[in-house]
PDB file of N, CA and C in Angstrom:
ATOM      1  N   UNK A   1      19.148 -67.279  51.317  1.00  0.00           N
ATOM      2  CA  UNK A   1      18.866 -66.341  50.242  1.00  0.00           C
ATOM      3  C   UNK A   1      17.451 -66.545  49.703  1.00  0.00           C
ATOM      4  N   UNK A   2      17.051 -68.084  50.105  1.00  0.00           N
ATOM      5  CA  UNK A   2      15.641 -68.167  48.965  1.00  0.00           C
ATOM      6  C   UNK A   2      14.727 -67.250  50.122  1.00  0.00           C
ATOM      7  N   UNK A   3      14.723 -67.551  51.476  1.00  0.00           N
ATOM      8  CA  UNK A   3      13.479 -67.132  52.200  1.00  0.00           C
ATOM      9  C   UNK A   3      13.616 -65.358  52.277  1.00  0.00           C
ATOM     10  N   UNK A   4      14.685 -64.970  51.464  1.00  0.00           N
ATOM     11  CA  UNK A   4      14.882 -63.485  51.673  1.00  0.00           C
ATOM     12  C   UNK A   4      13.968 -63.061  50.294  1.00  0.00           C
ATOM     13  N   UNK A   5      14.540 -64.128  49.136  1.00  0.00           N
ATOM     14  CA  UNK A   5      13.640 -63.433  47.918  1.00  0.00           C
ATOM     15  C   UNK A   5      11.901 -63.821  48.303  1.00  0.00           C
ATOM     16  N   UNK A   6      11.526 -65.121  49.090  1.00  0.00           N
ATOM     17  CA  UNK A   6      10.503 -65.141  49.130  1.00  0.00           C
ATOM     18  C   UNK A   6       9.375 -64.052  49.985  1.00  0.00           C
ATOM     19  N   UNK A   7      10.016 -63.241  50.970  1.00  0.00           N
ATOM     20  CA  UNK A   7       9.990 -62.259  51.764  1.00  0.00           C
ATOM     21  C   UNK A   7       9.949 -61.006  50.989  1.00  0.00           C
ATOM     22  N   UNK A   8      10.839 -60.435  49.843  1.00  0.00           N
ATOM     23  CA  UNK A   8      10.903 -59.481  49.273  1.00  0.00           C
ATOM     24  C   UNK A   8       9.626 -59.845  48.062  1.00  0.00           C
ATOM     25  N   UNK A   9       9.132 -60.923  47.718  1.00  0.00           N
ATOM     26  CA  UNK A   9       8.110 -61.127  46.858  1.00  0.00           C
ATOM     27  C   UNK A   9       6.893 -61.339  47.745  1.00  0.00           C
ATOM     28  N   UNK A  10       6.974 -61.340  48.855  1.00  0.00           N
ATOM     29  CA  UNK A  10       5.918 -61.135  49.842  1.00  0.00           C
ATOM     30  C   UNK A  10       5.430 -59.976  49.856  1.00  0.00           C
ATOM     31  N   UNK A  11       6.229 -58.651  50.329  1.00  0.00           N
ATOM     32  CA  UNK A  11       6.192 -57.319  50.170  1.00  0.00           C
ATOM     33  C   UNK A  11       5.753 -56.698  49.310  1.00  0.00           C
ATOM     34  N   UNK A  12       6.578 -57.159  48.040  1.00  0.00           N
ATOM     35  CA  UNK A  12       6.105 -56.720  46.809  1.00  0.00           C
ATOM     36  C   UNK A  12       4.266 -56.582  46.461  1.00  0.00           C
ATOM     37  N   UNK A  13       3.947 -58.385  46.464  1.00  0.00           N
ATOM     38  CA  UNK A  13       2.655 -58.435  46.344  1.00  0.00           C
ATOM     39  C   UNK A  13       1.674 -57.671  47.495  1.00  0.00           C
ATOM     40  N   UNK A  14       1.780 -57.037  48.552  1.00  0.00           N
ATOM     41  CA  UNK A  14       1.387 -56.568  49.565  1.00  0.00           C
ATOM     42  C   UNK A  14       1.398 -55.021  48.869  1.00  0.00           C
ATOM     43  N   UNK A  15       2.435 -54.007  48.703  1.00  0.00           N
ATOM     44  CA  UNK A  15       2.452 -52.770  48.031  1.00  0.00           C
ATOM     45  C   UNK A  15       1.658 -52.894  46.771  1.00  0.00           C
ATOM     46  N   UNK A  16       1.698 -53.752  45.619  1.00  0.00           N
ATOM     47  CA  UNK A  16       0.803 -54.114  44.801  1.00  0.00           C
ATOM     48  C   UNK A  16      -0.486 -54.135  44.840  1.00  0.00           C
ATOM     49  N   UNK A  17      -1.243 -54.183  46.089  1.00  0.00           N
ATOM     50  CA  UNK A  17      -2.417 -54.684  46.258  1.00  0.00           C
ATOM     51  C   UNK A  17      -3.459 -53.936  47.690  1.00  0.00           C
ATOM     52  N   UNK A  18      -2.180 -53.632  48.246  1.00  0.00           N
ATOM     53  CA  UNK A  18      -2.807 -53.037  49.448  1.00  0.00           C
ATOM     54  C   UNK A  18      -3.544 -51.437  49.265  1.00  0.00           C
ATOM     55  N   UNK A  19      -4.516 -51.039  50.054  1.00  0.00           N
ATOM     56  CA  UNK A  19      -5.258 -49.625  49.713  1.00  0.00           C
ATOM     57  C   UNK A  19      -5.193 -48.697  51.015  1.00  0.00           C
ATOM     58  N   UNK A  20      -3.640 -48.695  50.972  1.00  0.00           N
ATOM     59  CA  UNK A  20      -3.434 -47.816  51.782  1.00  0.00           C
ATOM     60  C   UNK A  20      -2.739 -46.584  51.462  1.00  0.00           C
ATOM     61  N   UNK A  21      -2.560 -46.001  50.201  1.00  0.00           N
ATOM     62  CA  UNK A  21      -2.790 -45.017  49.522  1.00  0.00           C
ATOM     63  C   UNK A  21      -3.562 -45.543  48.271  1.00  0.00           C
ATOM     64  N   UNK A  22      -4.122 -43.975  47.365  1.00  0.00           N
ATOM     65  CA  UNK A  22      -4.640 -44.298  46.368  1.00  0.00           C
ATOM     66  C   UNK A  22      -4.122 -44.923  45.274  1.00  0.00           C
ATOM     67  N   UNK A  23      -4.322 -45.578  44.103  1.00  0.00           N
ATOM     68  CA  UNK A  23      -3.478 -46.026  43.416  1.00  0.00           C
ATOM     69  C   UNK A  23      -3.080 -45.222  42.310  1.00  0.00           C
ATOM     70  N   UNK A  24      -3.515 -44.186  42.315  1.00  0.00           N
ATOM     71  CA  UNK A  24      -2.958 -43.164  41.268  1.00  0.00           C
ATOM     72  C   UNK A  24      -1.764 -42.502  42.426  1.00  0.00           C
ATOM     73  N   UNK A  25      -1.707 -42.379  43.283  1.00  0.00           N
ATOM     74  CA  UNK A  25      -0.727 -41.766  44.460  1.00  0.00           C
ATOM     75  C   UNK A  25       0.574 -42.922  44.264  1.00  0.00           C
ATOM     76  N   UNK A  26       0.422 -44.299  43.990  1.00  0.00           N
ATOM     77  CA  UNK A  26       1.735 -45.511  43.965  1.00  0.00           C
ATOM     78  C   UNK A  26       2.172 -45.162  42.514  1.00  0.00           C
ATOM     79  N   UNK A  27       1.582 -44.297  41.553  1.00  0.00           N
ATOM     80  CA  UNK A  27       2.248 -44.318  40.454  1.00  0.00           C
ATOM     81  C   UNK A  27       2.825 -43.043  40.372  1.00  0.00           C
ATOM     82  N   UNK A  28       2.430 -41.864  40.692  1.00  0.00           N
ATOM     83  CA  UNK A  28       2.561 -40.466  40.901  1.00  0.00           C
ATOM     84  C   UNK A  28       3.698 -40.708  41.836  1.00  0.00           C
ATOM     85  N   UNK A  29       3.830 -41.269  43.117  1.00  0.00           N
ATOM     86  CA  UNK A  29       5.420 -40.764  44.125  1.00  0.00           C
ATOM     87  C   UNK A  29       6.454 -41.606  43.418  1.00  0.00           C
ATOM     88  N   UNK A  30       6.429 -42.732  42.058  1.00  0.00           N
ATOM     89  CA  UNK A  30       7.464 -42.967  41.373  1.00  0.00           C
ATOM     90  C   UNK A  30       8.188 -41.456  40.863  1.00  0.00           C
ATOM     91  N   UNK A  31       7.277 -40.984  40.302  1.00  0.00           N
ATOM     92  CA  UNK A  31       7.700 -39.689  39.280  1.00  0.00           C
ATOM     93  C   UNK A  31       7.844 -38.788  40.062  1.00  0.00           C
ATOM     94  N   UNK A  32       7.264 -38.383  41.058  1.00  0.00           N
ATOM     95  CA  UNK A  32       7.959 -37.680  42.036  1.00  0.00           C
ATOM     96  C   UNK A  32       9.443 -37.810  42.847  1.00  0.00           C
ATOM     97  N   UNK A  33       9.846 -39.332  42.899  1.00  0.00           N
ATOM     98  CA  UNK A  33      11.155 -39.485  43.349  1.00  0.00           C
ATOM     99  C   UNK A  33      12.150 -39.322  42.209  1.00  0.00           C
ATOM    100  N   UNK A  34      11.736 -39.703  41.187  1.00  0.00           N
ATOM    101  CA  UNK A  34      13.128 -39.088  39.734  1.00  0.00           C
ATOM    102  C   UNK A  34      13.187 -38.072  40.044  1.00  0.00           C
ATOM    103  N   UNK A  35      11.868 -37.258  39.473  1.00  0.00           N
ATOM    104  CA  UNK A  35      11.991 -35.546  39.538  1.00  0.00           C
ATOM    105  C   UNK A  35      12.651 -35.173  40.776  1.00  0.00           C
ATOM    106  N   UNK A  36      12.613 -35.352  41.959  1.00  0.00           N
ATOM    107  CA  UNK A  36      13.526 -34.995  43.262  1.00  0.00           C
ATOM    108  C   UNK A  36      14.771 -35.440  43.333  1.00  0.00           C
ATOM    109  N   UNK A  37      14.882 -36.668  42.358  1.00  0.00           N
ATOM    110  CA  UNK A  37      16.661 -37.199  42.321  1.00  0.00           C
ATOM    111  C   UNK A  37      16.946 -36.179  41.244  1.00  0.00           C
ATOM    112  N   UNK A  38      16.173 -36.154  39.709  1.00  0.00           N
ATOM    113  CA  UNK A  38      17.049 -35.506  38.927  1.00  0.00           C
ATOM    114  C   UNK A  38      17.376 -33.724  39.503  1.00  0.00           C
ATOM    115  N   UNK A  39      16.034 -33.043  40.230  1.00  0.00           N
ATOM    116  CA  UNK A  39      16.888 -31.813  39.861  1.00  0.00           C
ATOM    117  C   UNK A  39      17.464 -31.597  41.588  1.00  0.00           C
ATOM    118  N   UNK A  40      18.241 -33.016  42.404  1.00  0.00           N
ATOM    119  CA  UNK A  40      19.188 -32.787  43.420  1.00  0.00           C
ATOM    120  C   UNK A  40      20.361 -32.950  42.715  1.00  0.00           C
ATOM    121  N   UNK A  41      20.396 -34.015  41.734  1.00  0.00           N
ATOM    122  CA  UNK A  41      21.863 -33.996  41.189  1.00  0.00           C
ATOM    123  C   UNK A  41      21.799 -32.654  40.229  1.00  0.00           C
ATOM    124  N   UNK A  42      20.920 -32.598  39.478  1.00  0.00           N
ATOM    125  CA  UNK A  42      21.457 -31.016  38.742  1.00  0.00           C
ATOM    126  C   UNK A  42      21.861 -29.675  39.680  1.00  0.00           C
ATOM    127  N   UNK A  43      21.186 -30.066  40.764  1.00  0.00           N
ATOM    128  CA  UNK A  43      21.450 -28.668  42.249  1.00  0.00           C
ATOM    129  C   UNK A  43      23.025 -28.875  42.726  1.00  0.00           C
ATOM    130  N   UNK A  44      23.277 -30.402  43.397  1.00  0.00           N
ATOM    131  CA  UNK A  44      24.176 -30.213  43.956  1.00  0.00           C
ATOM    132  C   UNK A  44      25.111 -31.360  43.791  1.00  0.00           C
ATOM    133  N   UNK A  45      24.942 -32.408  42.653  1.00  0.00           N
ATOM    134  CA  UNK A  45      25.845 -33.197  41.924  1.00  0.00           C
ATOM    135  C   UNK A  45      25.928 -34.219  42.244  1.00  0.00           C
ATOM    136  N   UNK A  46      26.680 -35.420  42.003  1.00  0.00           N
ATOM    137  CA  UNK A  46      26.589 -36.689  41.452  1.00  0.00           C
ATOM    138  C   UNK A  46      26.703 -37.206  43.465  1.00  0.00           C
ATOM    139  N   UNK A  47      27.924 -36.779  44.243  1.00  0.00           N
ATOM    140  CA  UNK A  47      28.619 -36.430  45.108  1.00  0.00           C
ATOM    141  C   UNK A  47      27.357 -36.885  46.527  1.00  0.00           C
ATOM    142  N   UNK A  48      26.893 -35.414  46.328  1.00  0.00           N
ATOM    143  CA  UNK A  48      25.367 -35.402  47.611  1.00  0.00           C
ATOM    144  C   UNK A  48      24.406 -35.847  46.976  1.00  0.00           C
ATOM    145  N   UNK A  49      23.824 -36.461  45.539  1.00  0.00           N
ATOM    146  CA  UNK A  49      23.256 -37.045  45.607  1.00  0.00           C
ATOM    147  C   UNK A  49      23.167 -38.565  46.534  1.00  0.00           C
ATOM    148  N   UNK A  50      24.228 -39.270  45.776  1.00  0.00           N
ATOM    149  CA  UNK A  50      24.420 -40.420  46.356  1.00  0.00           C
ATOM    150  C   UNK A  50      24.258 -41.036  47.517  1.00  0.00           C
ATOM    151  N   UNK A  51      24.811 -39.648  48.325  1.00  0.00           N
ATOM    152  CA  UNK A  51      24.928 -39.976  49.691  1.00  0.00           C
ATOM    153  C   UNK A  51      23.112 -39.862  50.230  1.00  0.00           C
ATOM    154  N   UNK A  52      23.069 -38.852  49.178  1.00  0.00           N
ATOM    155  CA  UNK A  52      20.903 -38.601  49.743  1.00  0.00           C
ATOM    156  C   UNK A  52      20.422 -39.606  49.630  1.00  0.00           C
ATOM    157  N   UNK A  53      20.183 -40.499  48.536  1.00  0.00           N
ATOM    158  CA  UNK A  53      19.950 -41.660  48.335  1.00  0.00           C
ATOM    159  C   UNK A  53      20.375 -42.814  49.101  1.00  0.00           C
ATOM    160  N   UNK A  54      21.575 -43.042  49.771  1.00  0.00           N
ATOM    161  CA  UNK A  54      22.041 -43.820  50.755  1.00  0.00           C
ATOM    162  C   UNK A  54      21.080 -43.776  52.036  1.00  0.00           C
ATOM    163  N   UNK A  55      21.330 -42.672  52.181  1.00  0.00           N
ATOM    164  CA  UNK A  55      20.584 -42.037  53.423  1.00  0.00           C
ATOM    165  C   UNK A  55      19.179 -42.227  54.007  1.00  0.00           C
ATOM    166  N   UNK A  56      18.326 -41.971  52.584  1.00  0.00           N
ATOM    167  CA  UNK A  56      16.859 -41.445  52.121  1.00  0.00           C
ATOM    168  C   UNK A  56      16.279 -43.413  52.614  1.00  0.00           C
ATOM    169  N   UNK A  57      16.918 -43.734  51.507  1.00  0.00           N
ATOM    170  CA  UNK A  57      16.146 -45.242  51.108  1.00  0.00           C
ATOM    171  C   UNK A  57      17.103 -45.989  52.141  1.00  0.00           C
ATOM    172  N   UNK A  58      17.993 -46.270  52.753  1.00  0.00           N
ATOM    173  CA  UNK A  58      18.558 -46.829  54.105  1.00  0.00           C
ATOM    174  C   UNK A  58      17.212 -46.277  54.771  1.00  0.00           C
ATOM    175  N   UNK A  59      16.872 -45.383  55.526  1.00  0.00           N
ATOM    176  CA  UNK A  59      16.066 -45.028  56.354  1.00  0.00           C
ATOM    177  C   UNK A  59      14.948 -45.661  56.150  1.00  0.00           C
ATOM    178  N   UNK A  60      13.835 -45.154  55.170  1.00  0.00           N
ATOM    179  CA  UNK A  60      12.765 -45.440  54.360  1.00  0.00           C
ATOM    180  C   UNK A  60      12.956 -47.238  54.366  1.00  0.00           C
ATOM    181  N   UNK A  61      13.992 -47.558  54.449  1.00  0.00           N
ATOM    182  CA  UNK A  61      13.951 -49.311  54.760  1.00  0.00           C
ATOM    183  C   UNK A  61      13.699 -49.707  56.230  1.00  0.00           C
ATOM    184  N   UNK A  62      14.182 -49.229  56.553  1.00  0.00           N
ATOM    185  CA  UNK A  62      14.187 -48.942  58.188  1.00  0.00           C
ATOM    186  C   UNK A  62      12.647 -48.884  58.804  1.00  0.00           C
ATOM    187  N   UNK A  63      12.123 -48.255  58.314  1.00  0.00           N
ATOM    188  CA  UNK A  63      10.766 -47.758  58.323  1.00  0.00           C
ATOM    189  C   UNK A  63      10.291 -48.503  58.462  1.00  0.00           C
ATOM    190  N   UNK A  64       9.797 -49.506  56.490  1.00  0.00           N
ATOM    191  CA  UNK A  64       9.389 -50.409  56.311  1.00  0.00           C
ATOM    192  C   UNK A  64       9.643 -51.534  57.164  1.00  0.00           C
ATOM    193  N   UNK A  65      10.221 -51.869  57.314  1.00  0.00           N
ATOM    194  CA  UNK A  65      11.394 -53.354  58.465  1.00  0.00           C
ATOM    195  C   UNK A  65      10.599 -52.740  59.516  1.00  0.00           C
ATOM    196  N   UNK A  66      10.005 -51.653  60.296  1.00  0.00           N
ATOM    197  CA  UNK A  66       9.345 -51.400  61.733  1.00  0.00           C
ATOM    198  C   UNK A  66       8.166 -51.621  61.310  1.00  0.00           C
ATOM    199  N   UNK A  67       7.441 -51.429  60.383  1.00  0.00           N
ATOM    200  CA  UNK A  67       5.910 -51.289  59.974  1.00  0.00           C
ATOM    201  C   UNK A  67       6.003 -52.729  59.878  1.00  0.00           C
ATOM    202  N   UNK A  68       6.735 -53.234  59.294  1.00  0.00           N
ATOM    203  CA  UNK A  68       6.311 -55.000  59.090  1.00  0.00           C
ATOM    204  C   UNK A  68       6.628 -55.538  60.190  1.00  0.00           C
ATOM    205  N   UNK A  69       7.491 -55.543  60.956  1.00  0.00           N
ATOM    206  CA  UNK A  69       7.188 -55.805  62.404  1.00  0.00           C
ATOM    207  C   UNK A  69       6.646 -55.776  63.307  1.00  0.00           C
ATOM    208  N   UNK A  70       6.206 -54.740  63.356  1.00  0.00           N
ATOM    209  CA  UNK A  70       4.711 -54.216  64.361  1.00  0.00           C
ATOM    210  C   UNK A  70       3.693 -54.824  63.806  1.00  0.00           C
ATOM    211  N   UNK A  71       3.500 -54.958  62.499  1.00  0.00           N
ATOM    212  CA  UNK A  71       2.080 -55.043  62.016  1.00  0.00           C
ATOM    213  C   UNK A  71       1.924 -56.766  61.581  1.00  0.00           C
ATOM    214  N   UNK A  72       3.178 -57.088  62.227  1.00  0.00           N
ATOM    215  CA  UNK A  72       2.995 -58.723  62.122  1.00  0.00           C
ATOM    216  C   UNK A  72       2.897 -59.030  60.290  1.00  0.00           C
ATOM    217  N   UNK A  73       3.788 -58.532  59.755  1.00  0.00           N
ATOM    218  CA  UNK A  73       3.514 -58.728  58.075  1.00  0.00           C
ATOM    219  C   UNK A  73       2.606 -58.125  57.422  1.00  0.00           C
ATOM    220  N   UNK A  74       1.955 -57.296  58.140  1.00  0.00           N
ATOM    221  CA  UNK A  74       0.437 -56.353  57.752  1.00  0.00           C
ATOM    222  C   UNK A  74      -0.632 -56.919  57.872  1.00  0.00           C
ATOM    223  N   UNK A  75      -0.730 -57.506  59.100  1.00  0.00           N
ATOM    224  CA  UNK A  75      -1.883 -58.250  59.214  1.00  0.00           C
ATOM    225  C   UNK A  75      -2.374 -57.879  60.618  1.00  0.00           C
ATOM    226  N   UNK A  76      -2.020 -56.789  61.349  1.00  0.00           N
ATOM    227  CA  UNK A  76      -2.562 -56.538  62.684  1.00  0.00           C
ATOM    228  C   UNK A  76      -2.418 -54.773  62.683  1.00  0.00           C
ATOM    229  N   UNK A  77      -2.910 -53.983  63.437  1.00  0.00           N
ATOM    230  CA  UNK A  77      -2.909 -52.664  63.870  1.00  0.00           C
ATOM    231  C   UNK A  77      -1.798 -52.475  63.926  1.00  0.00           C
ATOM    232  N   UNK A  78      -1.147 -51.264  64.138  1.00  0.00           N
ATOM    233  CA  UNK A  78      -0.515 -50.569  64.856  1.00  0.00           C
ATOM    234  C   UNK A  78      -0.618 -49.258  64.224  1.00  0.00           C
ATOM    235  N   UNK A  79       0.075 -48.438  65.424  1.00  0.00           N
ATOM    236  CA  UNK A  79      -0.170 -46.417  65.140  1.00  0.00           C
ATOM    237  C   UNK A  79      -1.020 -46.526  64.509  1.00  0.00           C
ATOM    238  N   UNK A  80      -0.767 -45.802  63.122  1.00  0.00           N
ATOM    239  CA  UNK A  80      -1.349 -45.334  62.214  1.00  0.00           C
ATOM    240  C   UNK A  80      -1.809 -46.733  61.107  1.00  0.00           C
ATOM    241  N   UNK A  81      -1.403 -47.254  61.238  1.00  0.00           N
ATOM    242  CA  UNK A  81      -1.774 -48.750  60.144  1.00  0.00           C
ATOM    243  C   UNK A  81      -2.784 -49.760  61.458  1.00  0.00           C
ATOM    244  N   UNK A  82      -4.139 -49.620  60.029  1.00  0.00           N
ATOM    245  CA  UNK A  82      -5.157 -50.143  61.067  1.00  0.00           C
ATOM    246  C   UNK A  82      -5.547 -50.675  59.787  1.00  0.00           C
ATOM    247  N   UNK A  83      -5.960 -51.900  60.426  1.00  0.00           N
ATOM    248  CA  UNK A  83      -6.299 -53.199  59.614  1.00  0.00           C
ATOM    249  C   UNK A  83      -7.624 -53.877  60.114  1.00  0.00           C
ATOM    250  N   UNK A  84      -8.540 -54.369  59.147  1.00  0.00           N
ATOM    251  CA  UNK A  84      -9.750 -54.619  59.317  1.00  0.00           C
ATOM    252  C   UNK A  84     -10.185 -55.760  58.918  1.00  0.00           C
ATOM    253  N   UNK A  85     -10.728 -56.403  60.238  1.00  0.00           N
ATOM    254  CA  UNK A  85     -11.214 -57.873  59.408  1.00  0.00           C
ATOM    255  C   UNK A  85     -12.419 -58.224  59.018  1.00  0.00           C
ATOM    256  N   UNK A  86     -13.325 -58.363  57.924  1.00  0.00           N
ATOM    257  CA  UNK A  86     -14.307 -58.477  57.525  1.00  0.00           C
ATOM    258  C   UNK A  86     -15.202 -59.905  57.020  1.00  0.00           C
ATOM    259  N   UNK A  87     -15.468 -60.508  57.529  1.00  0.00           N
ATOM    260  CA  UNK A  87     -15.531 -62.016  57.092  1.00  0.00           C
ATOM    261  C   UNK A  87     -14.534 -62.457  56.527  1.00  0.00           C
ATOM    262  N   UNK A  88     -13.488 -62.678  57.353  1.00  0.00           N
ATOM    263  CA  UNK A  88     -11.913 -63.092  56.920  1.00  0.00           C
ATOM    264  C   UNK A  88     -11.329 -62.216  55.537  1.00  0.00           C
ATOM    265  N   UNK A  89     -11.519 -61.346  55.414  1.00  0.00           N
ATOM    266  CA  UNK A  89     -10.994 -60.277  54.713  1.00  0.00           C
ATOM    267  C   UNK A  89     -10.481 -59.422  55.558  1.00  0.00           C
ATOM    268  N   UNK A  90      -9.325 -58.941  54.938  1.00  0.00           N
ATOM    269  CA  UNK A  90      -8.554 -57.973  55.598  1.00  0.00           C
ATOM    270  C   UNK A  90      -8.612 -56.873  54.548  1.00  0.00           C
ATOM    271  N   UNK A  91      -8.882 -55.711  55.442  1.00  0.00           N
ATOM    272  CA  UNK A  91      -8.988 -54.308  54.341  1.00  0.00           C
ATOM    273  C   UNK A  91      -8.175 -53.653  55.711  1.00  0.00           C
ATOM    274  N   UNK A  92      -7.646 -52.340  54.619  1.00  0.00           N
ATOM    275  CA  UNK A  92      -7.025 -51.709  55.366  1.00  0.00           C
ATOM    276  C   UNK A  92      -7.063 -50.302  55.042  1.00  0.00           C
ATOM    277  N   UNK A  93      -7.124 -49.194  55.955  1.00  0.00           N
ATOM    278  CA  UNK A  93      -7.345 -47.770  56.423  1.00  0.00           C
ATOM    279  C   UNK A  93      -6.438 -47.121  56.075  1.00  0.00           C
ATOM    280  N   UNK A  94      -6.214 -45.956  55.241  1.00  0.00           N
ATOM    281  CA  UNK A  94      -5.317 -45.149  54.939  1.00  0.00           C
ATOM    282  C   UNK A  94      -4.480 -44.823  55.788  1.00  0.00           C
ATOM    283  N   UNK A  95      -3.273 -44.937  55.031  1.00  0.00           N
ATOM    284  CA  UNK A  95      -1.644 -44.756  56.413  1.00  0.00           C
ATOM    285  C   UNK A  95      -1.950 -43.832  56.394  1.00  0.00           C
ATOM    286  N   UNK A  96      -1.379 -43.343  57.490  1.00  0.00           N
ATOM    287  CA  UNK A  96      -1.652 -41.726  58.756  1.00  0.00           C
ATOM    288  C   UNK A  96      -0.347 -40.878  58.586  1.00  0.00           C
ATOM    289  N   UNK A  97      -0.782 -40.129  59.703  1.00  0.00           N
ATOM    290  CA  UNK A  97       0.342 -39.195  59.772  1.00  0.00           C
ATOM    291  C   UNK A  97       1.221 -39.660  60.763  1.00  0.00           C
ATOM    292  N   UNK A  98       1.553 -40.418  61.351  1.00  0.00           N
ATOM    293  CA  UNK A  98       3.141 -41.368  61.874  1.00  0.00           C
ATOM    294  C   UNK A  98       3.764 -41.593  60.654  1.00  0.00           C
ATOM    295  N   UNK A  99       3.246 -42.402  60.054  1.00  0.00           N
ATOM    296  CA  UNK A  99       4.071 -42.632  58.478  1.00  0.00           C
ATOM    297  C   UNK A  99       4.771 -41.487  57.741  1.00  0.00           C
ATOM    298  N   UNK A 100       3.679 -41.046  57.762  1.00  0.00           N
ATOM    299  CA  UNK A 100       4.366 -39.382  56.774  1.00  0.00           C
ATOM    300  C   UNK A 100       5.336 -38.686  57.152  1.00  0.00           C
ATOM    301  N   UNK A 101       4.932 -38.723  58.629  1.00  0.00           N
ATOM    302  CA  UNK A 101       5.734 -37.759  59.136  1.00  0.00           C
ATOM    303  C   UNK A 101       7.340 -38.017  59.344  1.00  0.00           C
ATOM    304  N   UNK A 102       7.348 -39.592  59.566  1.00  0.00           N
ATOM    305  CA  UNK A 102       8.435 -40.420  59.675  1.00  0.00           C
ATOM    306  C   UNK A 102       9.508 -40.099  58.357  1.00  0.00           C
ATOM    307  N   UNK A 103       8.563 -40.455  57.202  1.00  0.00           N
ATOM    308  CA  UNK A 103       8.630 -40.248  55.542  1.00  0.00           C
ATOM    309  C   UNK A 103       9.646 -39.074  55.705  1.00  0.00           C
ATOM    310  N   UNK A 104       9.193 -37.692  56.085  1.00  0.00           N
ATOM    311  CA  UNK A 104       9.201 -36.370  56.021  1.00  0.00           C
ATOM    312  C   UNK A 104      10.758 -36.021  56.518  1.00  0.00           C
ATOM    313  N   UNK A 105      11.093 -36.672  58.012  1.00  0.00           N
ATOM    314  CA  UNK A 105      12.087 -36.503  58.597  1.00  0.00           C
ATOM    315  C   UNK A 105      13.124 -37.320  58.159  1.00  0.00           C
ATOM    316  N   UNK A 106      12.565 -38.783  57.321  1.00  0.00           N
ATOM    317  CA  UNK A 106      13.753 -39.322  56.926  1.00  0.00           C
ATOM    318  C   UNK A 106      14.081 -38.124  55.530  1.00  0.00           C
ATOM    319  N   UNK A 107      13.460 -37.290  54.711  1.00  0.00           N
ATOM    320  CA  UNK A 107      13.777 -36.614  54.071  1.00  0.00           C
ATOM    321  C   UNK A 107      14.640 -35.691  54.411  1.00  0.00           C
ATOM    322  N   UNK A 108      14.148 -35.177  55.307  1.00  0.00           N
ATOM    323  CA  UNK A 108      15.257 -34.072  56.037  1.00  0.00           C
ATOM    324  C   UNK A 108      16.399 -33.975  56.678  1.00  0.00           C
ATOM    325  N   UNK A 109      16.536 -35.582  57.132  1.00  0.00           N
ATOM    326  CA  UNK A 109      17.687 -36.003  57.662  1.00  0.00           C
ATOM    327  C   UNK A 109      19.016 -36.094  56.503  1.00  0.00           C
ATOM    328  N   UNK A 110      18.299 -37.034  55.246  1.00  0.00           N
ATOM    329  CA  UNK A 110      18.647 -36.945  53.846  1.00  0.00           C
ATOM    330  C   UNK A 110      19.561 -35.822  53.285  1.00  0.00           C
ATOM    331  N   UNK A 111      18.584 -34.804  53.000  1.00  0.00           N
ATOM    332  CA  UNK A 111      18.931 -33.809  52.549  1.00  0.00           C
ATOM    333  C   UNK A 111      20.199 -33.503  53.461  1.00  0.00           C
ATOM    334  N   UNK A 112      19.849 -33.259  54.931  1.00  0.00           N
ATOM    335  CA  UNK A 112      20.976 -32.177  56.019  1.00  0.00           C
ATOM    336  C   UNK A 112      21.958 -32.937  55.419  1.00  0.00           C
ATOM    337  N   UNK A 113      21.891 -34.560  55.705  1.00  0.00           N
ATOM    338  CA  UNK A 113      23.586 -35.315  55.758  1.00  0.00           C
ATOM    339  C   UNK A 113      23.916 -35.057  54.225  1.00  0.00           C
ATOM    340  N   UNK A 114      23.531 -35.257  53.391  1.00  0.00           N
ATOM    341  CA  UNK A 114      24.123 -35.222  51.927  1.00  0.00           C
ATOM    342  C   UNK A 114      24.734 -33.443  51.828  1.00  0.00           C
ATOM    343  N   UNK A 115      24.363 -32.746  52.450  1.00  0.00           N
ATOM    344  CA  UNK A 115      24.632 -31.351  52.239  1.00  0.00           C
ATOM    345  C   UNK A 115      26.016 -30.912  53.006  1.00  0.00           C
ATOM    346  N   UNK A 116      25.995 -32.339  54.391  1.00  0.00           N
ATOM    347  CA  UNK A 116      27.228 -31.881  55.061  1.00  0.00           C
ATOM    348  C   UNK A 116      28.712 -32.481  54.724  1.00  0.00           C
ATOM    349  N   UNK A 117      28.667 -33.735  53.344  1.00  0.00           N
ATOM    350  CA  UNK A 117      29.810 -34.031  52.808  1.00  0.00           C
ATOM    351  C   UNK A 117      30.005 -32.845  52.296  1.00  0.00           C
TER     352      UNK A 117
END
């Protein structure tokens, strides 16, 4: 359990810090995910929400768990996540469109299954 919290506080500080979106964009897709939870449950109720959310963020973990794998903890290339070493600095290049698009379909997958309970 400890090397799982130390892993999830690994991550953490990595999304915290990393500039791979803007940082007005990490505070803006908070408020964008309420506003898309609150008016799915006002659309279609407590019911398909849940299951969207199961769905949505199961996936979207999924994701993450491949990006940190490939990218060796975020410390190497891959697809769209390109990483730069600069006199032992690591900077890193705006996520691409693999990500998004990934993002996009786990949305849609979301939505279809929560719509077909």
């Amino acid at each position: 359990m400890k090397k799982i919290l130390s892993e999830i506080k690994y991550d953490a500080e990595f999304i915290r810090g990393h500039t791979l979106q803007p940082q007005w964009y990490k505070i803006l897709k908070v408020f964008l995910l309420f506003g898309i939870l609150g008016c799915f449950y006002a659309l279609f109720g407590g019911w398909k929400t849940l299951i969207f959310c199961v769905v949505f963020f199961g996936l979207s973990t999924a994701l993450h768990i491949i990006y940190r794998i490939k990218t060796w903890k975020f410390t190497q290339s891959w697809l769209d996540f390109v990483v730069t070493d600069t006199d032992g600095q690591k900077s890193y290049q705006r996520i691409g469109k693999f990500y998004y698009l990934a993002v996009f379909i786990n949305l849609i997958t979301a939505i279809l299954l929560s719509q077909l309970s």
